[in-house]
PDB file of N, CA and C in Angstrom:
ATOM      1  N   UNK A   1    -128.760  95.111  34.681  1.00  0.00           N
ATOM      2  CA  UNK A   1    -129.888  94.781  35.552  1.00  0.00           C
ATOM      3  C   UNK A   1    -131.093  95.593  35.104  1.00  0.00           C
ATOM      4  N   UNK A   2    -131.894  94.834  34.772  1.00  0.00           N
ATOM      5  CA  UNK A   2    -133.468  95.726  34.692  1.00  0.00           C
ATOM      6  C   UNK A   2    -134.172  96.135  36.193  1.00  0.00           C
ATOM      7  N   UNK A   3    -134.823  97.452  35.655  1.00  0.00           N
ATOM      8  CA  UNK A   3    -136.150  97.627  36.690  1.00  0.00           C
ATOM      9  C   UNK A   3    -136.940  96.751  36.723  1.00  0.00           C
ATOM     10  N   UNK A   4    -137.621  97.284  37.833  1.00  0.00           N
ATOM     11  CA  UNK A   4    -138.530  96.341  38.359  1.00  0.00           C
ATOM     12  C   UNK A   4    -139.497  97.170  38.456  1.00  0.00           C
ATOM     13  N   UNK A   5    -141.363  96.943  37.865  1.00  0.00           N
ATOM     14  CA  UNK A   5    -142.219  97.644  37.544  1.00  0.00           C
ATOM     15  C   UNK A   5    -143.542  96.815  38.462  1.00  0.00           C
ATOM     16  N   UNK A   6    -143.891  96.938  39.228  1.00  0.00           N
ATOM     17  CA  UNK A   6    -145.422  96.351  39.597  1.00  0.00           C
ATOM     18  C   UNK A   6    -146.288  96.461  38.442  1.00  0.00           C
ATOM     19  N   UNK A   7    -147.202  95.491  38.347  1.00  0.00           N
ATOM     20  CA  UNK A   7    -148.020  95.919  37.026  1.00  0.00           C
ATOM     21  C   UNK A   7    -149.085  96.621  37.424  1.00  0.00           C
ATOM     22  N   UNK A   8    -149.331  97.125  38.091  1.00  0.00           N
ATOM     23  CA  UNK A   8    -150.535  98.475  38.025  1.00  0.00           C
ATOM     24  C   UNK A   8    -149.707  99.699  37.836  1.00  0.00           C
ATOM     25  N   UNK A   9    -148.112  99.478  38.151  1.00  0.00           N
ATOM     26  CA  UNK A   9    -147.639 101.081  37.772  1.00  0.00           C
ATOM     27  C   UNK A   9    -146.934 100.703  36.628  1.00  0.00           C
ATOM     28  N   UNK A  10    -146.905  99.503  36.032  1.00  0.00           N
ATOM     29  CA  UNK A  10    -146.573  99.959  34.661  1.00  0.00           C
ATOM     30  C   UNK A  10    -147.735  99.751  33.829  1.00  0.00           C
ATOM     31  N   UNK A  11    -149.238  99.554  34.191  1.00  0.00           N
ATOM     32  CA  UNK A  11    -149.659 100.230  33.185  1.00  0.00           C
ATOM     33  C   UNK A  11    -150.404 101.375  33.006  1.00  0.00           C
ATOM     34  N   UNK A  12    -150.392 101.951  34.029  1.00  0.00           N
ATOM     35  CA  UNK A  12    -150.527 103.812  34.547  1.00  0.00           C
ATOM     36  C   UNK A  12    -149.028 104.148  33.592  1.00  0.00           C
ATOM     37  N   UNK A  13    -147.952 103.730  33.773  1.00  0.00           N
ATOM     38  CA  UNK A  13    -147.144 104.578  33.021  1.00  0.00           C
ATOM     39  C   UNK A  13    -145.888 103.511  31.835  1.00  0.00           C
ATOM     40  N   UNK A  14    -147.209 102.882  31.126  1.00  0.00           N
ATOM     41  CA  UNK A  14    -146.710 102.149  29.873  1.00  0.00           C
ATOM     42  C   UNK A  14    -146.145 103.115  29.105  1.00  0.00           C
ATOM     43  N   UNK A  15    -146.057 103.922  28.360  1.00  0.00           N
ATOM     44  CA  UNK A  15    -145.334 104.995  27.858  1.00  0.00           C
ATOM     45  C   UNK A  15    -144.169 104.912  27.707  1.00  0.00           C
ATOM     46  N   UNK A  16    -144.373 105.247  29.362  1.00  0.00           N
ATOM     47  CA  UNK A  16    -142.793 105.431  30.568  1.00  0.00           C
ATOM     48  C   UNK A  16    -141.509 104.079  30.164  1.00  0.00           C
ATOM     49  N   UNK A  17    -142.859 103.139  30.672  1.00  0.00           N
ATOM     50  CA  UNK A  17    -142.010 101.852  30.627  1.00  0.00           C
ATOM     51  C   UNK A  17    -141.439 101.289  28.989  1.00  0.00           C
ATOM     52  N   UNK A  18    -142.074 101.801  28.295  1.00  0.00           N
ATOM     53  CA  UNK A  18    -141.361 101.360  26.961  1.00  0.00           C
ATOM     54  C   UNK A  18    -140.323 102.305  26.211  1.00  0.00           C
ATOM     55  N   UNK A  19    -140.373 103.476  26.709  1.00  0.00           N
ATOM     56  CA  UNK A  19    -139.696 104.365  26.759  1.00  0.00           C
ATOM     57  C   UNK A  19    -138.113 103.933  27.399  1.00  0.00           C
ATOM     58  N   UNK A  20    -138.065 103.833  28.782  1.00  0.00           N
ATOM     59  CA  UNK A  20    -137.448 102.836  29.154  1.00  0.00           C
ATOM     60  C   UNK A  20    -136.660 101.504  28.818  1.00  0.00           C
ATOM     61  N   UNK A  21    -137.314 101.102  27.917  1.00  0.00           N
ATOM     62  CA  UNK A  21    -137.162  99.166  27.620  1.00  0.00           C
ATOM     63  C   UNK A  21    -136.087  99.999  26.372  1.00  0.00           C
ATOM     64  N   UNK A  22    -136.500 100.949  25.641  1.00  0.00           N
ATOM     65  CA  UNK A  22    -135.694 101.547  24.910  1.00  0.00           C
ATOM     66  C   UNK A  22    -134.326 101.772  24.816  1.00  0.00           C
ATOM     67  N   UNK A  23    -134.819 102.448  25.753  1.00  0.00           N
ATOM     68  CA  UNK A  23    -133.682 103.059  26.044  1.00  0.00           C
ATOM     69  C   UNK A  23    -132.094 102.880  27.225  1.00  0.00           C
ATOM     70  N   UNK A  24    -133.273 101.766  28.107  1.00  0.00           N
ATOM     71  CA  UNK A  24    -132.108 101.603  29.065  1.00  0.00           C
ATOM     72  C   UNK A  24    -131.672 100.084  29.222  1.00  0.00           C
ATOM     73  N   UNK A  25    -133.171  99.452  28.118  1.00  0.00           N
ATOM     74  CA  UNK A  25    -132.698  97.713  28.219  1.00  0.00           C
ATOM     75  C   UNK A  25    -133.815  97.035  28.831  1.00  0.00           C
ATOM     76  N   UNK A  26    -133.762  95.801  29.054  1.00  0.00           N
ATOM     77  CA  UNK A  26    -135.022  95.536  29.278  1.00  0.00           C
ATOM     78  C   UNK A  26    -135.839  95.920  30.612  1.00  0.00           C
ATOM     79  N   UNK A  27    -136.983  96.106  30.868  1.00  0.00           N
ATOM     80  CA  UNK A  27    -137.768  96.356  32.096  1.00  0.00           C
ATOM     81  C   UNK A  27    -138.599  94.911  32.546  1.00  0.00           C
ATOM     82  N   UNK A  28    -138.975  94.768  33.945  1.00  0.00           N
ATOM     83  CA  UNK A  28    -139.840  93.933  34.350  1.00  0.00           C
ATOM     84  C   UNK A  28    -140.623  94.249  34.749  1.00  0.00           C
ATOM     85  N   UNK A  29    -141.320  93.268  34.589  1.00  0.00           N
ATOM     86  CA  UNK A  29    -142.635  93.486  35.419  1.00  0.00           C
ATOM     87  C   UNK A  29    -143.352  92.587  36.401  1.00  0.00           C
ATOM     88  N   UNK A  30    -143.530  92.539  37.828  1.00  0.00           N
ATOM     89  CA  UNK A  30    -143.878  91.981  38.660  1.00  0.00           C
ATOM     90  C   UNK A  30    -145.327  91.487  38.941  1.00  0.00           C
ATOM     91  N   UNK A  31    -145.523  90.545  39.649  1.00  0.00           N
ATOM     92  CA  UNK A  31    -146.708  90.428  39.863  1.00  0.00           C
ATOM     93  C   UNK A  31    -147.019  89.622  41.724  1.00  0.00           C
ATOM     94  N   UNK A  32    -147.283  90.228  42.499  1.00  0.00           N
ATOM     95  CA  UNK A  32    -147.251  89.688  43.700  1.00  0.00           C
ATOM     96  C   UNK A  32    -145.705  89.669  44.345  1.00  0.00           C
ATOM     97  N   UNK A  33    -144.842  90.950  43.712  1.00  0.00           N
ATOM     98  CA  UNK A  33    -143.794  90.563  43.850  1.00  0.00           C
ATOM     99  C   UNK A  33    -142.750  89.282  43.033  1.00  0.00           C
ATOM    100  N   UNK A  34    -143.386  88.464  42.537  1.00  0.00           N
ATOM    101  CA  UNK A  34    -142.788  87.773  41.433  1.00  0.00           C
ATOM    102  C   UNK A  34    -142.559  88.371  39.904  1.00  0.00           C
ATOM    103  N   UNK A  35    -141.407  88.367  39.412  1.00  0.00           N
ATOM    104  CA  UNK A  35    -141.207  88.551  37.902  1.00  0.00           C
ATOM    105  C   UNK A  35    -142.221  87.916  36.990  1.00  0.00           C
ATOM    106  N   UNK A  36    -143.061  88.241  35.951  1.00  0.00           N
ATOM    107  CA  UNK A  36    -143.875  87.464  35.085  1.00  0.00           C
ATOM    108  C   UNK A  36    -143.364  88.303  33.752  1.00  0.00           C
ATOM    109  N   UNK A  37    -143.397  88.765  33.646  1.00  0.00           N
ATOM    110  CA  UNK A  37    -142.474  89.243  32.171  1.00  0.00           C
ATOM    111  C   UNK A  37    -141.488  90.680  31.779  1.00  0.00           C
ATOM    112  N   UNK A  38    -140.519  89.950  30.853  1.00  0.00           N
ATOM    113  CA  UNK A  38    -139.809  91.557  30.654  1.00  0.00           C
ATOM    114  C   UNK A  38    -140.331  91.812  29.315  1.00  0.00           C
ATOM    115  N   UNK A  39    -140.391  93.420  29.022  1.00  0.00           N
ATOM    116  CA  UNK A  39    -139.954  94.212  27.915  1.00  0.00           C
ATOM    117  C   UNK A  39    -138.874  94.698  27.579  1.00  0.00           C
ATOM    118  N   UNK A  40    -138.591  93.688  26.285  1.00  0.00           N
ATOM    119  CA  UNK A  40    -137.514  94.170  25.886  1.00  0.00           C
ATOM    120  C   UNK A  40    -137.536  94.939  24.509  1.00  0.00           C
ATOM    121  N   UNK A  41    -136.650  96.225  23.855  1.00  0.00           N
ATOM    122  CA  UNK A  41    -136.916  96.440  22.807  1.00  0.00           C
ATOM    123  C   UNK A  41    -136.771  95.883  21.123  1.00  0.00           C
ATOM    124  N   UNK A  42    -137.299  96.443  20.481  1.00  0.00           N
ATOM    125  CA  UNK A  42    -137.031  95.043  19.506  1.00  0.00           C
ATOM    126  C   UNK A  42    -136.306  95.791  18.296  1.00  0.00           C
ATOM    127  N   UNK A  43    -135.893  97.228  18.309  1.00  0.00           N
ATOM    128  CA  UNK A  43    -134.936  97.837  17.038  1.00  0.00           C
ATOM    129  C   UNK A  43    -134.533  99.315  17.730  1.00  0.00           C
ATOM    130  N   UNK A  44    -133.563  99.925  17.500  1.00  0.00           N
ATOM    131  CA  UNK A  44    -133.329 101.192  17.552  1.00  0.00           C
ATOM    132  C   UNK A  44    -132.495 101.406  18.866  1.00  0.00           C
ATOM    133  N   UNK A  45    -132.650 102.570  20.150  1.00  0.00           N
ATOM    134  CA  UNK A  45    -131.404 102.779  20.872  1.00  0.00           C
ATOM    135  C   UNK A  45    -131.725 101.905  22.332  1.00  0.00           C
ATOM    136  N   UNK A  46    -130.181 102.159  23.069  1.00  0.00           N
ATOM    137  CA  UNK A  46    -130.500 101.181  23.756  1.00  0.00           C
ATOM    138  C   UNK A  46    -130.444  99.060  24.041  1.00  0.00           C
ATOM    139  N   UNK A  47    -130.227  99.440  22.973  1.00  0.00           N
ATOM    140  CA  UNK A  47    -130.365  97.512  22.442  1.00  0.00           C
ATOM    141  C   UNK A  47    -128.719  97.364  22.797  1.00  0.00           C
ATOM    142  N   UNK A  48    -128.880  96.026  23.205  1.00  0.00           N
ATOM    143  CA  UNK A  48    -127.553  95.661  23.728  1.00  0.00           C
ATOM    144  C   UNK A  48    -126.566  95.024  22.788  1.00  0.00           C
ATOM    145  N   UNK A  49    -125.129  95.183  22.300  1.00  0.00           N
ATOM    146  CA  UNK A  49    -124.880  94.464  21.373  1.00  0.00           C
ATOM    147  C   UNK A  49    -124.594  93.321  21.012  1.00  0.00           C
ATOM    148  N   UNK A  50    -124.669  92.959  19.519  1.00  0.00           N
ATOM    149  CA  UNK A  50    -124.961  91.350  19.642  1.00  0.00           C
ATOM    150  C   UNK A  50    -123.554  90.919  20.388  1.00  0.00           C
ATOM    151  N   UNK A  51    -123.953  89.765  21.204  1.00  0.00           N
ATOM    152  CA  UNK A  51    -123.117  89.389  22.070  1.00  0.00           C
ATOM    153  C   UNK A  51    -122.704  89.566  23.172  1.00  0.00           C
ATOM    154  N   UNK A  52    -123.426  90.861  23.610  1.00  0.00           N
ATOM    155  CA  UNK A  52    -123.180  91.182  25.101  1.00  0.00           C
ATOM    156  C   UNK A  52    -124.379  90.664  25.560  1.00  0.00           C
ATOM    157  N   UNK A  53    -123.988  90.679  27.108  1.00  0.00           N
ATOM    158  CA  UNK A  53    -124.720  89.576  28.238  1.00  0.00           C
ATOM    159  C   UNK A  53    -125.973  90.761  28.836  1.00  0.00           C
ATOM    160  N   UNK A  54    -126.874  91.108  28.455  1.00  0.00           N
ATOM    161  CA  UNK A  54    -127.937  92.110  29.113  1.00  0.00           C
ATOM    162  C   UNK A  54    -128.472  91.034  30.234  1.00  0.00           C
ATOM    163  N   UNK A  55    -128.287  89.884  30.430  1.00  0.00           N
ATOM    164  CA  UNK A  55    -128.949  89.166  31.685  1.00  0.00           C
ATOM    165  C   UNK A  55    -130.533  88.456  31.287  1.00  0.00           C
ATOM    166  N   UNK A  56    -130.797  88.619  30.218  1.00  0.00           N
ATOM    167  CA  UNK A  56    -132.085  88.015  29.493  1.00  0.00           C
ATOM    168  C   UNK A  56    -132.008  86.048  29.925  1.00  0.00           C
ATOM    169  N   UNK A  57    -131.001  85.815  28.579  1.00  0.00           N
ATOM    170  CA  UNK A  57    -130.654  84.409  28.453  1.00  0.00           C
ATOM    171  C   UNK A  57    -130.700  83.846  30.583  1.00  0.00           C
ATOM    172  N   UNK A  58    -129.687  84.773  31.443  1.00  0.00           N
ATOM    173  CA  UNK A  58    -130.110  83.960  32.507  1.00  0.00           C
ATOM    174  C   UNK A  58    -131.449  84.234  32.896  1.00  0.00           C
ATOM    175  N   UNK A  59    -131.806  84.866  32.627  1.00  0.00           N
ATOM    176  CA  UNK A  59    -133.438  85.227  33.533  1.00  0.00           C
ATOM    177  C   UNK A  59    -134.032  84.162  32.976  1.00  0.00           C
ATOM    178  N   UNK A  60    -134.506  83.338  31.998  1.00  0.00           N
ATOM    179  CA  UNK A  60    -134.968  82.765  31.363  1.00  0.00           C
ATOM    180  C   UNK A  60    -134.518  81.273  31.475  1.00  0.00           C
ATOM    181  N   UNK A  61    -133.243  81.230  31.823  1.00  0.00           N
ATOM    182  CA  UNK A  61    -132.764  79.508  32.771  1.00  0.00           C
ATOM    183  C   UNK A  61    -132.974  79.670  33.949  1.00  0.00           C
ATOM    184  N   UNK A  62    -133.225  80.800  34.723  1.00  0.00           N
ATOM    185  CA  UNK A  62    -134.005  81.009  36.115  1.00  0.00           C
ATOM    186  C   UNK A  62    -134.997  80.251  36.039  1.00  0.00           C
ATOM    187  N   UNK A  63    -136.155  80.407  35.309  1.00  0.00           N
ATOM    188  CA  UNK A  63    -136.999  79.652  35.401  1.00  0.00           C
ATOM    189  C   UNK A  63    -137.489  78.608  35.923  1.00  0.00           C
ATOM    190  N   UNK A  64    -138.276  77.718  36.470  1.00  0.00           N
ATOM    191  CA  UNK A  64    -138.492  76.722  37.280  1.00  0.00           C
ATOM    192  C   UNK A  64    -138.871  75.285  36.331  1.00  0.00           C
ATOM    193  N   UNK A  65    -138.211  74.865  35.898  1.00  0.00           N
ATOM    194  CA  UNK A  65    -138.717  73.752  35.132  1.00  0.00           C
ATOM    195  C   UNK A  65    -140.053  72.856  35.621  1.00  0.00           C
ATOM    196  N   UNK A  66    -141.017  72.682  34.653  1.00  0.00           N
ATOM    197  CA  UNK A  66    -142.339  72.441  34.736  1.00  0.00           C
ATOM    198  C   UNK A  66    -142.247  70.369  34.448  1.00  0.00           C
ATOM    199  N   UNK A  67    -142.078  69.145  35.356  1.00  0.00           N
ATOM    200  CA  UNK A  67    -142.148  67.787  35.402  1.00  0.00           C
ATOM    201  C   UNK A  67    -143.209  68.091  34.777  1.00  0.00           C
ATOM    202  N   UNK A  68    -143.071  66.959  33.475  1.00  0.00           N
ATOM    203  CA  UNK A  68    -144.165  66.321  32.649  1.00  0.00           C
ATOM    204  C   UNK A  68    -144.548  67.246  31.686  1.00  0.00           C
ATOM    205  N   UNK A  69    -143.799  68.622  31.237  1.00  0.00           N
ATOM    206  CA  UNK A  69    -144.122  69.524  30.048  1.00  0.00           C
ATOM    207  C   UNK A  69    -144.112  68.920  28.853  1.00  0.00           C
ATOM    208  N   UNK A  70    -143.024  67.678  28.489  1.00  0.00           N
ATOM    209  CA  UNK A  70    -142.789  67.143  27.255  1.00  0.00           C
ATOM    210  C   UNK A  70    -144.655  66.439  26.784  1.00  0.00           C
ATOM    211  N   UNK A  71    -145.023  65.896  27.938  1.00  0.00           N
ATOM    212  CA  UNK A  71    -145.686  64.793  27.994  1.00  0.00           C
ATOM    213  C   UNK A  71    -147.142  65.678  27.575  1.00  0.00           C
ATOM    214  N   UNK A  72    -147.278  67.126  28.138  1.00  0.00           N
ATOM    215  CA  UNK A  72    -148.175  67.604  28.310  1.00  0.00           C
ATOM    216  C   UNK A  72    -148.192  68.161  27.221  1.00  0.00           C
ATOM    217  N   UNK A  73    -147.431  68.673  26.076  1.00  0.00           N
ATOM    218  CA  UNK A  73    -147.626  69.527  24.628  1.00  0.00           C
ATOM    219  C   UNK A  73    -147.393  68.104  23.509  1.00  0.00           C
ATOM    220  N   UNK A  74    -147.092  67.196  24.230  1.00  0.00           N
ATOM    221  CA  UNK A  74    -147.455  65.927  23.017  1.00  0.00           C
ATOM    222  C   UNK A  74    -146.070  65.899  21.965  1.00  0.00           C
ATOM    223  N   UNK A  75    -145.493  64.973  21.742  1.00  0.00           N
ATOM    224  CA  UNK A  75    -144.693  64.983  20.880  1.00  0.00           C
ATOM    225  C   UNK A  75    -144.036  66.023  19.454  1.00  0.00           C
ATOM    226  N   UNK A  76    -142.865  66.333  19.690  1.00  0.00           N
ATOM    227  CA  UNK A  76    -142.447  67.327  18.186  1.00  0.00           C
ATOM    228  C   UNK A  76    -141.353  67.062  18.108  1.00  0.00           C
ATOM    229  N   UNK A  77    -141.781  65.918  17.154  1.00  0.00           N
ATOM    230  CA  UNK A  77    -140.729  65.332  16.377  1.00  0.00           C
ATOM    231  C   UNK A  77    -140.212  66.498  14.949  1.00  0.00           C
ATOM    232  N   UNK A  78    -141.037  67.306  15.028  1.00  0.00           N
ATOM    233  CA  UNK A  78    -140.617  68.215  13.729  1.00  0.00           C
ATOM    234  C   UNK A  78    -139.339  69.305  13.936  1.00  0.00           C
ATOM    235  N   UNK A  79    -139.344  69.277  15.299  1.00  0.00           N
ATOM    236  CA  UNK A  79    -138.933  70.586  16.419  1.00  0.00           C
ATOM    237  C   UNK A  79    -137.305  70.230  15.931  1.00  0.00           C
ATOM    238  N   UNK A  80    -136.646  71.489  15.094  1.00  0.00           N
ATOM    239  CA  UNK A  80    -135.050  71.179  15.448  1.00  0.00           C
ATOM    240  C   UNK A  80    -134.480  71.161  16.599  1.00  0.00           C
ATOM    241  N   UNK A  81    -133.922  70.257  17.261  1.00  0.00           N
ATOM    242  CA  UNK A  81    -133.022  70.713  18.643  1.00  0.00           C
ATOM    243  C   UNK A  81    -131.648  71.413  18.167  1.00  0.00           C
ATOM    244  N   UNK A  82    -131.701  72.578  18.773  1.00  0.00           N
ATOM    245  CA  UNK A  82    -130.590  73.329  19.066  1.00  0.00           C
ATOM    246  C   UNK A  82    -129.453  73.447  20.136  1.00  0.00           C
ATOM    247  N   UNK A  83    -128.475  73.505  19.725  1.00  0.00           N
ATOM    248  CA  UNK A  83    -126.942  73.408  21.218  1.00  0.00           C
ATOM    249  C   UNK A  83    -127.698  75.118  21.596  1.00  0.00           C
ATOM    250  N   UNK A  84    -127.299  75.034  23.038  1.00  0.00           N
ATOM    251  CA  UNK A  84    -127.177  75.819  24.012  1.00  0.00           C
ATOM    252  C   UNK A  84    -126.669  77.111  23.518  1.00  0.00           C
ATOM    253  N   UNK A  85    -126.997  78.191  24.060  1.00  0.00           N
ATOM    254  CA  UNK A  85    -126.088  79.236  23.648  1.00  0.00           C
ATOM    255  C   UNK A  85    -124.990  79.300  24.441  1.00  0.00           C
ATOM    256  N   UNK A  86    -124.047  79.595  24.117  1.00  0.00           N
ATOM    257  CA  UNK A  86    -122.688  80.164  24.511  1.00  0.00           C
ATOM    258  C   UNK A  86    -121.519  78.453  24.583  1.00  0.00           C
ATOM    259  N   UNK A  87    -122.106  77.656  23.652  1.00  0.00           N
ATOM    260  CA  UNK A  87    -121.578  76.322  24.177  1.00  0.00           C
ATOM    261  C   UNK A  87    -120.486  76.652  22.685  1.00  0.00           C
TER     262      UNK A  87
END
């Protein structure tokens, strides 16, 4: 489970918070009380191993699916479709 950061105190103590994302996995950050993005780290300690479940992948099918997104970024036919993870 990540923290949870309001964004005026994480960016009074960005440092902190990446320090954090480091070290303990990813952090969030809120906005009105809603989640709007995590930091996660991108090399070194802390990082979860490949294959373990840090809770990212669900945070990210949490999401609220947006009617009419296909329609609205216009066709990509170039786009590989990929299977699901964990299928």
């Amino acid at each position: 489970m990540s923290a949870l950061w309001q964004v005026q105190e994480a960016k009074n103590r960005f440092s902190e918070l990446i320090e954090r994302a480091v070290n303990e996995g990813p952090q969030t950050v809120t906005r009105h009380g809603k989640p709007v993005v995590r930091v996660v780290a991108v090399g070194g300690e802390g990082l979860a191993a490949p294959g373990k479940d840090d809770g990212f992948v669900e945070f990210l099918l949490s999401m609220p699916r947006v009617e009419g997104f296909a329609e609205l970024i216009g066709e990509r036919s170039s786009v590989k479709q990929l299977d699901p993870l964990g299928e």
